[in-house]
C-alpha atoms as a PDB file:
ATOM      1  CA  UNK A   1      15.448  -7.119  -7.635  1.00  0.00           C
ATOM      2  CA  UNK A   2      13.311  -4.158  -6.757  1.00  0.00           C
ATOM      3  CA  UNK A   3       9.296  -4.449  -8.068  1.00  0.00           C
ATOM      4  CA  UNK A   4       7.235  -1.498  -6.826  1.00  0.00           C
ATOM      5  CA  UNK A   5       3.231  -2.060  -7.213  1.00  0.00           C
ATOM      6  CA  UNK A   6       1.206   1.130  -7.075  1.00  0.00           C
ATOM      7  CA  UNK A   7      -2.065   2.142  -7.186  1.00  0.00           C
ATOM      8  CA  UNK A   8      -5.438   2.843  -5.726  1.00  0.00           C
ATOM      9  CA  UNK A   9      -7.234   1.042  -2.942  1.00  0.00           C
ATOM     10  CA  UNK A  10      -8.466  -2.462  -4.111  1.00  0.00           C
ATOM     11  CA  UNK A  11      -7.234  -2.338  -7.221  1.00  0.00           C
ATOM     12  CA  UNK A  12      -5.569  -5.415  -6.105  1.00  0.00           C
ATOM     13  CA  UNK A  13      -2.111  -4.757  -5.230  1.00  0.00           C
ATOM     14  CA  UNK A  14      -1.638  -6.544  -2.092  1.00  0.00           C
ATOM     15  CA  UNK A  15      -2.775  -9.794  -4.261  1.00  0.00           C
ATOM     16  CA  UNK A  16      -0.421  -9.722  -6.728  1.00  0.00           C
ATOM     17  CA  UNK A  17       2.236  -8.086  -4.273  1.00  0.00           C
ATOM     18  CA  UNK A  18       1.802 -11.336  -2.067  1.00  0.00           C
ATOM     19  CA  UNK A  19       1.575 -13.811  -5.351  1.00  0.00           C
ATOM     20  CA  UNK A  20       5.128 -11.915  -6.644  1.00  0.00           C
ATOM     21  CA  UNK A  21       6.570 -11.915  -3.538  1.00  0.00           C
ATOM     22  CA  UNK A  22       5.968 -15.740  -2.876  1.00  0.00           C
ATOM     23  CA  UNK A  23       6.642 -16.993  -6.589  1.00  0.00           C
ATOM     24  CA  UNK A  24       9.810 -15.023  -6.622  1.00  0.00           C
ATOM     25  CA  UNK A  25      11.021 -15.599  -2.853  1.00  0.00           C
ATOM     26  CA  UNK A  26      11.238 -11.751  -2.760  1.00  0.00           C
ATOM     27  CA  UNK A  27      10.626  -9.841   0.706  1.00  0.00           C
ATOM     28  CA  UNK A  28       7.070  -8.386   0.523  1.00  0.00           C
ATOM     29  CA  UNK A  29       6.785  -4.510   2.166  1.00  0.00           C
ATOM     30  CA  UNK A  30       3.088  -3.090   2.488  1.00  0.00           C
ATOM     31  CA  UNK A  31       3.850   0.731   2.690  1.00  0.00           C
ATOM     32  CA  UNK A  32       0.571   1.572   3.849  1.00  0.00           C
ATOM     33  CA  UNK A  33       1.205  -0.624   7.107  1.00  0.00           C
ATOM     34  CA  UNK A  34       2.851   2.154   8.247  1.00  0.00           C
ATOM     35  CA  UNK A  35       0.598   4.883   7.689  1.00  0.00           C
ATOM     36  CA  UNK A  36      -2.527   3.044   9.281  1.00  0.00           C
ATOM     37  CA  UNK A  37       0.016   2.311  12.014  1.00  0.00           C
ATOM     38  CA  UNK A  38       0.022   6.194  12.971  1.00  0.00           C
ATOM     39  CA  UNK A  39      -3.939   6.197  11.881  1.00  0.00           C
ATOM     40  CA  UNK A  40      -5.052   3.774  13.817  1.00  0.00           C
ATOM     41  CA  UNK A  41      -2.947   4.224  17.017  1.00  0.00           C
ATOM     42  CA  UNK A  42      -4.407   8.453  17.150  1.00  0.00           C
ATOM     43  CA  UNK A  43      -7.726   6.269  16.597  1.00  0.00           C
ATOM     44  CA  UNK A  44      -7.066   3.959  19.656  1.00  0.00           C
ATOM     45  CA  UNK A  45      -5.898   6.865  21.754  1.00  0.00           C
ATOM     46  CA  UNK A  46      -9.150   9.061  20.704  1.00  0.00           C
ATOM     47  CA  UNK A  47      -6.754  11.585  19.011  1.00  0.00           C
ATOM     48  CA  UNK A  48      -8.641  13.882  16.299  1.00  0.00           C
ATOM     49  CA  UNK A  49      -7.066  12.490  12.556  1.00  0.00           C
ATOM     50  CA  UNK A  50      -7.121  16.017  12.018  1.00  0.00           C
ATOM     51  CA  UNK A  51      -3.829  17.066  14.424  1.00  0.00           C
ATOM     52  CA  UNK A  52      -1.156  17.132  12.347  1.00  0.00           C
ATOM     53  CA  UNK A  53       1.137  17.880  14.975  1.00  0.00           C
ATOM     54  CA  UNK A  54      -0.061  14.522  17.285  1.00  0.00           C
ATOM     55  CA  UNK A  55       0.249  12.690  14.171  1.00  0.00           C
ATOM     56  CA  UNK A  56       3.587  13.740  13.388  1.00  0.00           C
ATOM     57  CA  UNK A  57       4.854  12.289  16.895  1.00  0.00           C
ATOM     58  CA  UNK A  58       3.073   9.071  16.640  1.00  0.00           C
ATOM     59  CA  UNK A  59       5.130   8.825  13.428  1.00  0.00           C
ATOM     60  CA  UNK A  60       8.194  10.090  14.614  1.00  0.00           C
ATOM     61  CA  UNK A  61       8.654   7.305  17.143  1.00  0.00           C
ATOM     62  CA  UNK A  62       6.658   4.353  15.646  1.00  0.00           C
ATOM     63  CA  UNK A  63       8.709   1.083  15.777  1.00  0.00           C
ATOM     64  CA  UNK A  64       8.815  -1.836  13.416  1.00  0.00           C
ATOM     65  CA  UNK A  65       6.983  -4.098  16.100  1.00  0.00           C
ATOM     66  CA  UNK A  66       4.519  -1.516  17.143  1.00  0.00           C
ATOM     67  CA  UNK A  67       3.660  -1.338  13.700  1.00  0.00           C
ATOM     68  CA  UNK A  68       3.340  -5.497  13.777  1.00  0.00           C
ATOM     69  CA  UNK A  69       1.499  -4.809  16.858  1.00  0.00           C
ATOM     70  CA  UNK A  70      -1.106  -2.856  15.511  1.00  0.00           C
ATOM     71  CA  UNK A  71      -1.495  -4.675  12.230  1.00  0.00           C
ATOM     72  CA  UNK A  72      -2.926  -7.510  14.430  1.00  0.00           C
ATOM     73  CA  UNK A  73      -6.318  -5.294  15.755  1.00  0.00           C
ATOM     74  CA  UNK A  74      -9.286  -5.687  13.539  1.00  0.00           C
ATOM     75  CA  UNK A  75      -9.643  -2.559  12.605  1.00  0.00           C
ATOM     76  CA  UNK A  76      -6.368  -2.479  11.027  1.00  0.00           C
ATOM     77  CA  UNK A  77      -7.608  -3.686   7.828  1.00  0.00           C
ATOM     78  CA  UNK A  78     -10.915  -2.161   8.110  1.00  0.00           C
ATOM     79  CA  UNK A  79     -12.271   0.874   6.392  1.00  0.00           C
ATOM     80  CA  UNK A  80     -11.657   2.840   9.739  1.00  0.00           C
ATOM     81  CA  UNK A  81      -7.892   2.145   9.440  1.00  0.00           C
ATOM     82  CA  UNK A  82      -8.076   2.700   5.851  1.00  0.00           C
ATOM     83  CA  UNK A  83      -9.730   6.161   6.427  1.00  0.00           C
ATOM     84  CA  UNK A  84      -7.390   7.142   9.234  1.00  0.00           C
ATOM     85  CA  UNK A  85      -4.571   5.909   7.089  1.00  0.00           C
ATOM     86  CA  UNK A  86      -5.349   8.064   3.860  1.00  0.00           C
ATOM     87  CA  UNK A  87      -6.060  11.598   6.279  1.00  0.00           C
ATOM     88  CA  UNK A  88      -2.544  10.918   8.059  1.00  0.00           C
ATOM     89  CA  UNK A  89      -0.866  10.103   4.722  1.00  0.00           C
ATOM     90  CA  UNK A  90      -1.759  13.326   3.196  1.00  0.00           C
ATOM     91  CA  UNK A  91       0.798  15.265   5.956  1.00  0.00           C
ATOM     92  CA  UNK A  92       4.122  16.089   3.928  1.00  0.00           C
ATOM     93  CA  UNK A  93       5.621  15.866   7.652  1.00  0.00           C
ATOM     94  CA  UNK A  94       4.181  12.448   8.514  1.00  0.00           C
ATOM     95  CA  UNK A  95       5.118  11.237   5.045  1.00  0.00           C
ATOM     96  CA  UNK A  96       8.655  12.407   6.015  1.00  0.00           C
ATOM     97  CA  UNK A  97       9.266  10.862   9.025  1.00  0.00           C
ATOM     98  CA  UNK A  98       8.135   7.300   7.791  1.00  0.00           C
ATOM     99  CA  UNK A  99      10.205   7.268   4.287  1.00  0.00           C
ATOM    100  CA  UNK A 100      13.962   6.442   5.519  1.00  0.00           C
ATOM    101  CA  UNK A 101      11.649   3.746   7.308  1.00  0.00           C
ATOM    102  CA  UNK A 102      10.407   2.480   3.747  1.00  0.00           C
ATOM    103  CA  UNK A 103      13.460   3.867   1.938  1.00  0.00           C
ATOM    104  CA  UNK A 104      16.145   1.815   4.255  1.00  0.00           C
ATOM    105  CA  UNK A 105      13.987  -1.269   3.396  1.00  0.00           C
ATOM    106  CA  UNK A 106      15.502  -1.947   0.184  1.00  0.00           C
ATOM    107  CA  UNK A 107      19.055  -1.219   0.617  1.00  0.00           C
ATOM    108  CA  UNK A 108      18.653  -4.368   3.087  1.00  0.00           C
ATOM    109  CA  UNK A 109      15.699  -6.691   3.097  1.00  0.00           C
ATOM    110  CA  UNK A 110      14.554  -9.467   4.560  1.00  0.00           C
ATOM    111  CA  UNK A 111      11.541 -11.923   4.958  1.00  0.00           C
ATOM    112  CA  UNK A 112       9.147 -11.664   7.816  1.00  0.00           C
ATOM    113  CA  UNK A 113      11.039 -14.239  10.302  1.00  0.00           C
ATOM    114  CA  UNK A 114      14.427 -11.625   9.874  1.00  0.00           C
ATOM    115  CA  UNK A 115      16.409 -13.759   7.177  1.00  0.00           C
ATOM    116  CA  UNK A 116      18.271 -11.861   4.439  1.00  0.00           C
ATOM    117  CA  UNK A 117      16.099 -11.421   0.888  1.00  0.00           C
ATOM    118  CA  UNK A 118      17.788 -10.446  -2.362  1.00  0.00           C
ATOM    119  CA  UNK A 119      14.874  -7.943  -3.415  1.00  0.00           C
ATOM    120  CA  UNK A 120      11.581  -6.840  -2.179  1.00  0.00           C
ATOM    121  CA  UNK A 121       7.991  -6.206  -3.663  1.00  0.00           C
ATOM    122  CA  UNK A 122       6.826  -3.317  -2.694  1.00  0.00           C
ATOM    123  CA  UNK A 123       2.999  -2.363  -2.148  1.00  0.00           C
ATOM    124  CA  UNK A 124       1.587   1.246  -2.169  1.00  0.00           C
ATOM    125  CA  UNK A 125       0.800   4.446  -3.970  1.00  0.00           C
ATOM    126  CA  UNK A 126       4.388   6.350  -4.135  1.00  0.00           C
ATOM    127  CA  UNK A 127       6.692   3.500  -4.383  1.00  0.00           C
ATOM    128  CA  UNK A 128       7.617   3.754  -7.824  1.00  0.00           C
ATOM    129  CA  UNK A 129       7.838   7.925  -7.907  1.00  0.00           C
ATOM    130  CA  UNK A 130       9.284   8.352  -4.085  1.00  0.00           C
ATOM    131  CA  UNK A 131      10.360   5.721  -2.131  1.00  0.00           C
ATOM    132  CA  UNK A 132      12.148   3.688  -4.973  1.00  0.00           C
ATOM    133  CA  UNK A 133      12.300   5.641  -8.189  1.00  0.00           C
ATOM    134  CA  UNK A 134      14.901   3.566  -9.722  1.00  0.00           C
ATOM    135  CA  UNK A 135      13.105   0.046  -9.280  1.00  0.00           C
ATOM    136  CA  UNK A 136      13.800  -3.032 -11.948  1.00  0.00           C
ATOM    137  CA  UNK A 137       9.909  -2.877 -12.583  1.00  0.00           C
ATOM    138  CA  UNK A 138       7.290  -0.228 -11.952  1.00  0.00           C
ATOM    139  CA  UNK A 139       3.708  -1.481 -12.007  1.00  0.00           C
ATOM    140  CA  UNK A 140       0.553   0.972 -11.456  1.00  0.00           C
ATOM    141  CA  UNK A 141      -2.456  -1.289 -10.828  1.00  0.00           C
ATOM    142  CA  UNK A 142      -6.435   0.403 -11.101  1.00  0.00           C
ATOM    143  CA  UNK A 143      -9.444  -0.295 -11.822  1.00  0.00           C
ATOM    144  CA  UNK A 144     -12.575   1.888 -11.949  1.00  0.00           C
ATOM    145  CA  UNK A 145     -14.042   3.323  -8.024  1.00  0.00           C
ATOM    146  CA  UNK A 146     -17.247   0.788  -8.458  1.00  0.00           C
ATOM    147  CA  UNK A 147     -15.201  -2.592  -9.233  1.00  0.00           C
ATOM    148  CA  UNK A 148     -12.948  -1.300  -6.247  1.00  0.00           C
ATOM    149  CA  UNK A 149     -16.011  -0.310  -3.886  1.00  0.00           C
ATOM    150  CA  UNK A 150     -17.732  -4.402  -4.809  1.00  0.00           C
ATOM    151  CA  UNK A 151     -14.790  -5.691  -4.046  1.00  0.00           C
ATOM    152  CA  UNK A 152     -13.925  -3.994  -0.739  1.00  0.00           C
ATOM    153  CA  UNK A 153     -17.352  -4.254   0.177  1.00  0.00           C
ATOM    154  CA  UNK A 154     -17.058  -8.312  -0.291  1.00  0.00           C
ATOM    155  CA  UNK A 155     -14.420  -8.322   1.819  1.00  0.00           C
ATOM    156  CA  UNK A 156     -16.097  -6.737   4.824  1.00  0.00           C
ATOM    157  CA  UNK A 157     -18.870  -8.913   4.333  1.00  0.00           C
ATOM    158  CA  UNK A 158     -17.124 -12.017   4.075  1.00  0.00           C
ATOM    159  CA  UNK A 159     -15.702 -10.931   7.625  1.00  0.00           C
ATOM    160  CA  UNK A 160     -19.021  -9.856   9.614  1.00  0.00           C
ATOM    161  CA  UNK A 161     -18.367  -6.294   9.411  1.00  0.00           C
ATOM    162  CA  UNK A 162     -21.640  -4.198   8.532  1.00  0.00           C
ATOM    163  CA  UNK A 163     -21.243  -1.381   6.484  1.00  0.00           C
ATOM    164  CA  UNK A 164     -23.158  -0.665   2.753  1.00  0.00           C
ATOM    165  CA  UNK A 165     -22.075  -0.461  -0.645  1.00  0.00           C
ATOM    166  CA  UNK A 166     -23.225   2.948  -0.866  1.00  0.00           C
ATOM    167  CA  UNK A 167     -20.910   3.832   1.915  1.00  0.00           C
ATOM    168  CA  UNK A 168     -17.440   1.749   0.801  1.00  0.00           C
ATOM    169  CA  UNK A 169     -17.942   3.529  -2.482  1.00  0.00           C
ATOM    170  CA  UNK A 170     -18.225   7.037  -1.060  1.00  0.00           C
ATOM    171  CA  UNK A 171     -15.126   5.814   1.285  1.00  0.00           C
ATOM    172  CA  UNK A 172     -13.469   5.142  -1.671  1.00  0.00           C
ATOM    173  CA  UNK A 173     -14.198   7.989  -3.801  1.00  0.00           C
ATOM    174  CA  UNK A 174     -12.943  10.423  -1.213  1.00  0.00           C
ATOM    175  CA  UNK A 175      -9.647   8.655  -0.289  1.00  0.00           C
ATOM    176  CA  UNK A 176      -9.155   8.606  -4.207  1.00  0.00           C
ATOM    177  CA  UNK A 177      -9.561  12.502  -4.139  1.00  0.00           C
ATOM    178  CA  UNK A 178      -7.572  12.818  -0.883  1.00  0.00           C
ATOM    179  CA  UNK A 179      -4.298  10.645  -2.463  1.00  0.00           C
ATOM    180  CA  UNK A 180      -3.957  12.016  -5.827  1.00  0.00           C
ATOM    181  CA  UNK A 181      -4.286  15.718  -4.466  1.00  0.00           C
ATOM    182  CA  UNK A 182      -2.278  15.373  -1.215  1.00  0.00           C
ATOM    183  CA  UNK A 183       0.902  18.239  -2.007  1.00  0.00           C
ATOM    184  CA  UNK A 184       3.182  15.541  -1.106  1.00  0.00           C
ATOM    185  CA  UNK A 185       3.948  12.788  -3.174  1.00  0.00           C
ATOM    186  CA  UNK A 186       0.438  12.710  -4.900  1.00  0.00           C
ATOM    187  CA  UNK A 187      -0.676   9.141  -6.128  1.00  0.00           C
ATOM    188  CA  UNK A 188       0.028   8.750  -9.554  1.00  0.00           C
ATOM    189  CA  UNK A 189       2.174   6.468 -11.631  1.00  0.00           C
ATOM    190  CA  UNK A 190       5.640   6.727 -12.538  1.00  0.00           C
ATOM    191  CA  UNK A 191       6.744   8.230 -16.082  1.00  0.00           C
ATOM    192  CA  UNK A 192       8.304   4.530 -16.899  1.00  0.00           C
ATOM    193  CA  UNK A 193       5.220   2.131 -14.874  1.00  0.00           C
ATOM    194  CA  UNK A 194       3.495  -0.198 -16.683  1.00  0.00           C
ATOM    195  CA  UNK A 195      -0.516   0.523 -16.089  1.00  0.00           C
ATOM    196  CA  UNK A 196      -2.931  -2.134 -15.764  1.00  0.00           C
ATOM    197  CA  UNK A 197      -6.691  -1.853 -15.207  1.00  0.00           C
ATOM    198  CA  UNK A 198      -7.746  -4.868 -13.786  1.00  0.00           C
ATOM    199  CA  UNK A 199     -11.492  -4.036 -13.827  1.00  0.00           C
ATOM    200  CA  UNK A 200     -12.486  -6.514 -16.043  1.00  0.00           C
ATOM    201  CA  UNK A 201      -9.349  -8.754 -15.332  1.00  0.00           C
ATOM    202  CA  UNK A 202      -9.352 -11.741 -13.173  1.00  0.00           C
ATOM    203  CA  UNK A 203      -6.386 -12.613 -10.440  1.00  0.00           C
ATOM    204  CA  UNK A 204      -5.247 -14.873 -13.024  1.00  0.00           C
ATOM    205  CA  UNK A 205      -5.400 -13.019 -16.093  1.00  0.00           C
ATOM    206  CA  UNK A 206      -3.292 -10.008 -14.303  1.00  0.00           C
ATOM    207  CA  UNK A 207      -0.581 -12.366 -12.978  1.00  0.00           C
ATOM    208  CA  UNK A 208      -0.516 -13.582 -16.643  1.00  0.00           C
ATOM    209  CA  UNK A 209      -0.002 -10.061 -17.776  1.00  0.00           C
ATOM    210  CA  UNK A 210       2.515  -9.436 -15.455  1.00  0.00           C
ATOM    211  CA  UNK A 211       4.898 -12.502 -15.382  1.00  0.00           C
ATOM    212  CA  UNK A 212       6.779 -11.981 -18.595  1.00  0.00           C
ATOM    213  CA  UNK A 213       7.644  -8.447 -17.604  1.00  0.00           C
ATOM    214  CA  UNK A 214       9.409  -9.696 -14.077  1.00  0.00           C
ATOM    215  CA  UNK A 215      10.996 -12.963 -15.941  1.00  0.00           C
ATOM    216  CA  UNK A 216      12.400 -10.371 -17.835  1.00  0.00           C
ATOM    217  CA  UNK A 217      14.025  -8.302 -15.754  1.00  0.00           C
ATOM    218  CA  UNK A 218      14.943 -11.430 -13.715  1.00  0.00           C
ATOM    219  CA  UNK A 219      17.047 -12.540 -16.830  1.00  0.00           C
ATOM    220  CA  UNK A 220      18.449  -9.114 -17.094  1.00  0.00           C
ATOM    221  CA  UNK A 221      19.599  -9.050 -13.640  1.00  0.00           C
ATOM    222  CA  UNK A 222      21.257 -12.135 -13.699  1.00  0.00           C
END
């Protein structure tokens, strides 16, 4: 069982990718991980986002537990790594060099502690038009820039980190811009996704949404 989840930033895809992935006792693969991997390590190393060519080796050797690594700084998460992630995503040759990563993935996955799964969730923006075009279930989660910028800018709060509304929203209004006209693999959903807008949607009400569609193709994979 393949799921792919797609969609803008806090839309809330890695909720419902984590909720499917637990429910279902599927392996649960965060795309973007890898791209603020490369991000945040030309960050780290004072690198300018801008050279392509420095991002392209960062990406070109990056390793499953220097990914892991990295995931554990605190800027990982942060609107810095999200920044650096969406510039760095936009380079066809970058993109490249990480997709047999996320490609590979499904043709053998497994939970976090190494154990065999039998499917994954998969959370991003091209899952369902690149990396797995023939998934059970396509999903393309949104909601409108100003839910997306409250809700990110909640989330910083709630951890300390000082930043403005006014800011996350103009964060998020460029990296909207930046994924949907990036030459390769622009974000957008797949011809056969199912689109929900979960701006006026609760946690709850989108998981209720969403469950008959994977029982469904549970039953018709059986």
């Amino acid at each position: 069982m393949i799921i792919t989840i797609d969609g803008p930033a806090a839309a809330g895809k890695g909720t419902l990718s984590a909720y499917l992935a637990q429910t279902y006792k599927l392996a649960y693969f965060d795309t973007g991980m890898v791209y603020r991997a490369v991000g945040l390590q030309m960050v780290l190393t004072g690198l300018d986002l801008n050279n392509k060519e420095e991002a392209l080796k960062i990406a070109a050797n990056l390793t499953f537990q220097q990914m892991i690594e990295l995931s554990r700084h605190p800027d990982f998460r942060s609107d810095i790594g999200s920044n650096a992630a969406s510039v760095v995503s936009a380079y066809p040759e970058v993109r490249q060099a990480l997709l047999a990563m996320q490609k590979n993935f499904a043709l053998s996955p497994v939970f976090a502690d190494g154990t065999p799964a039998n499917g994954v969730i998969y959370d991003g923006r091209d899952t369902g038009t690149v990396i797995c075009p023939n998934a059970d279930l396509k999903l393309f989660i949104t909601a409108s820039a100003e839910v997306r910028a409250e809700r990110r800018y909640k989330e910083y709060a709630a951890k300390g980190m000082s930043t403005s509304y006014e800011k996350v929203l103009e964060d998020v209004i460029s990296r909207d811009e930046r994924d949907s006209k990036r030459s390769s693999a622009p974000m957008k959903p797949a011809e056969d996704a199912v689109i929900i807008d979960t701006s006026f949607l609760s946690i709850a009400e989108v998981i209720e949404e969403i469950t008959p569609l994977v029982q469904a193709k549970i039953n018709q994979t059986r």
